[in-house]
C-alpha atoms as a PDB file:
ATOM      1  CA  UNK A   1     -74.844 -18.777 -51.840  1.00  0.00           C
ATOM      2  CA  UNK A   2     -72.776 -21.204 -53.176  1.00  0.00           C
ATOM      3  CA  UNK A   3     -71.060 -23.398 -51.086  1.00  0.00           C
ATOM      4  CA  UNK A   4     -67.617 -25.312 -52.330  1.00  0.00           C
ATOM      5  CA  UNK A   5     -66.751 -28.808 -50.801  1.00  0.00           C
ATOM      6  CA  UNK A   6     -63.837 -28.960 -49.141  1.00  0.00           C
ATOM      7  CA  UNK A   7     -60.071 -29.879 -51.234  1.00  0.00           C
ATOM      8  CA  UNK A   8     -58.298 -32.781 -50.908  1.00  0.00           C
ATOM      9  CA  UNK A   9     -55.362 -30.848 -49.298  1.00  0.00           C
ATOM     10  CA  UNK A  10     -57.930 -30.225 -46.332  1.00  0.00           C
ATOM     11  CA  UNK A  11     -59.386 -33.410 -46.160  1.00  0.00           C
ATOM     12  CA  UNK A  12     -56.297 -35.173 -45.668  1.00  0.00           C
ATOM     13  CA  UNK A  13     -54.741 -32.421 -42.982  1.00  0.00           C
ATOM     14  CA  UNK A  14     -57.853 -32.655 -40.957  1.00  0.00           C
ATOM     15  CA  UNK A  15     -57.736 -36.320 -41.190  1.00  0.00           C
ATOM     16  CA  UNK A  16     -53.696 -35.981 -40.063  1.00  0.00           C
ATOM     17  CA  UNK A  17     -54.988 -33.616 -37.388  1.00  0.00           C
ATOM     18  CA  UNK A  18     -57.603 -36.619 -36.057  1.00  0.00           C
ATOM     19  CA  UNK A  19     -55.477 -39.110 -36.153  1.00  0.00           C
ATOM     20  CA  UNK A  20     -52.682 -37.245 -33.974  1.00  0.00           C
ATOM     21  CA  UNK A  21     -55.550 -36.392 -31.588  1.00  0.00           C
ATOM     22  CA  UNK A  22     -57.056 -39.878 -31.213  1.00  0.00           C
ATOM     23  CA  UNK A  23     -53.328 -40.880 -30.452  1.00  0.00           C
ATOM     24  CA  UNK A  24     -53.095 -38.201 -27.579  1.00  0.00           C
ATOM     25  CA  UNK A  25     -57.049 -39.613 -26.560  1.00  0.00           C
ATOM     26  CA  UNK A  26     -55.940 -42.926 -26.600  1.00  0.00           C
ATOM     27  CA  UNK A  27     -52.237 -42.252 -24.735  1.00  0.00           C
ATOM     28  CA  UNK A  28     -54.542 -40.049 -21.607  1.00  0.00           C
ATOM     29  CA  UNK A  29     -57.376 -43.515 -21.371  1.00  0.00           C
ATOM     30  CA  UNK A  30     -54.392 -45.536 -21.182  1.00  0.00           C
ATOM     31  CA  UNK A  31     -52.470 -43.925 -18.468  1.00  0.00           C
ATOM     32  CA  UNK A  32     -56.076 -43.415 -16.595  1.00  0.00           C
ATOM     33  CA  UNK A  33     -56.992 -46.807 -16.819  1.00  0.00           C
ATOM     34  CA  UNK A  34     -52.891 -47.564 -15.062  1.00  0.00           C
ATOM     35  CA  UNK A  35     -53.895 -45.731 -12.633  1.00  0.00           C
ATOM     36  CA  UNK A  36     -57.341 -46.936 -11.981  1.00  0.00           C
ATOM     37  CA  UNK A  37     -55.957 -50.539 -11.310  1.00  0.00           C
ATOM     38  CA  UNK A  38     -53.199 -49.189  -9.362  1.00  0.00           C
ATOM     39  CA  UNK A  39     -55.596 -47.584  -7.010  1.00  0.00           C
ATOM     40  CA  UNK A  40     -57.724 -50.695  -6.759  1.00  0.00           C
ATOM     41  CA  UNK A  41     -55.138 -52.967  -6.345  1.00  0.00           C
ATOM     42  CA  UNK A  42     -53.665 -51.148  -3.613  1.00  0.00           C
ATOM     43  CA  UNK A  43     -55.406 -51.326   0.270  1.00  0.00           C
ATOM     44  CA  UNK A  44     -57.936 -48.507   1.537  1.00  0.00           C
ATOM     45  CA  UNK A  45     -56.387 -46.410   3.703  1.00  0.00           C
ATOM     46  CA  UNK A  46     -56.483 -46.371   7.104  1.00  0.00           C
ATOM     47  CA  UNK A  47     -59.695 -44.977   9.130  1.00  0.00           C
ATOM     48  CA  UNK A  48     -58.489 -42.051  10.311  1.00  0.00           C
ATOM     49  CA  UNK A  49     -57.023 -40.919   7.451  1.00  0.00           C
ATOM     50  CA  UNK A  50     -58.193 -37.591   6.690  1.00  0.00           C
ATOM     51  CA  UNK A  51     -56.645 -36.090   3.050  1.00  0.00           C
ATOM     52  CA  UNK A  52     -58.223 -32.644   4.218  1.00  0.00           C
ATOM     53  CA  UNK A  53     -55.647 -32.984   6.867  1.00  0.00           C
ATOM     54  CA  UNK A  54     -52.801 -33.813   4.402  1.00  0.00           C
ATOM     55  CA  UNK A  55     -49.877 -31.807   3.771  1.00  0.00           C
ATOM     56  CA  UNK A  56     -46.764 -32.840   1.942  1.00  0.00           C
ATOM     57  CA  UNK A  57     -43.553 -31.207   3.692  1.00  0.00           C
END
């Protein structure tokens, strides 16, 4: 069984493919990391807070 490499053509689309997806990584680890130092720069909340409990109206 003989088995081709693969063309140039795919090469370089799965190399445009990776680089668009590394992009959207990159985009989703920034916005986590935002919101990681958001949430430890704010204070805990209270002691009684229960989110169980919580409900938007």
């Amino acid at each position: 069984m003989d088995i081709e490499p693969p063309s140039f053509d795919d090469a370089e689309a799965f190399s445009q493919q990776f680089a668009a997806e590394t992009e959207k990584m990159n985009r989703c680890l920034d916005l986590l990391n935002d919101l990681a130092e958001r949430a430890a720069s704010e204070p805990p909340p209270p002691g009684n807070f229960r989110p169980d409990k919580f409900r938007p109206r």
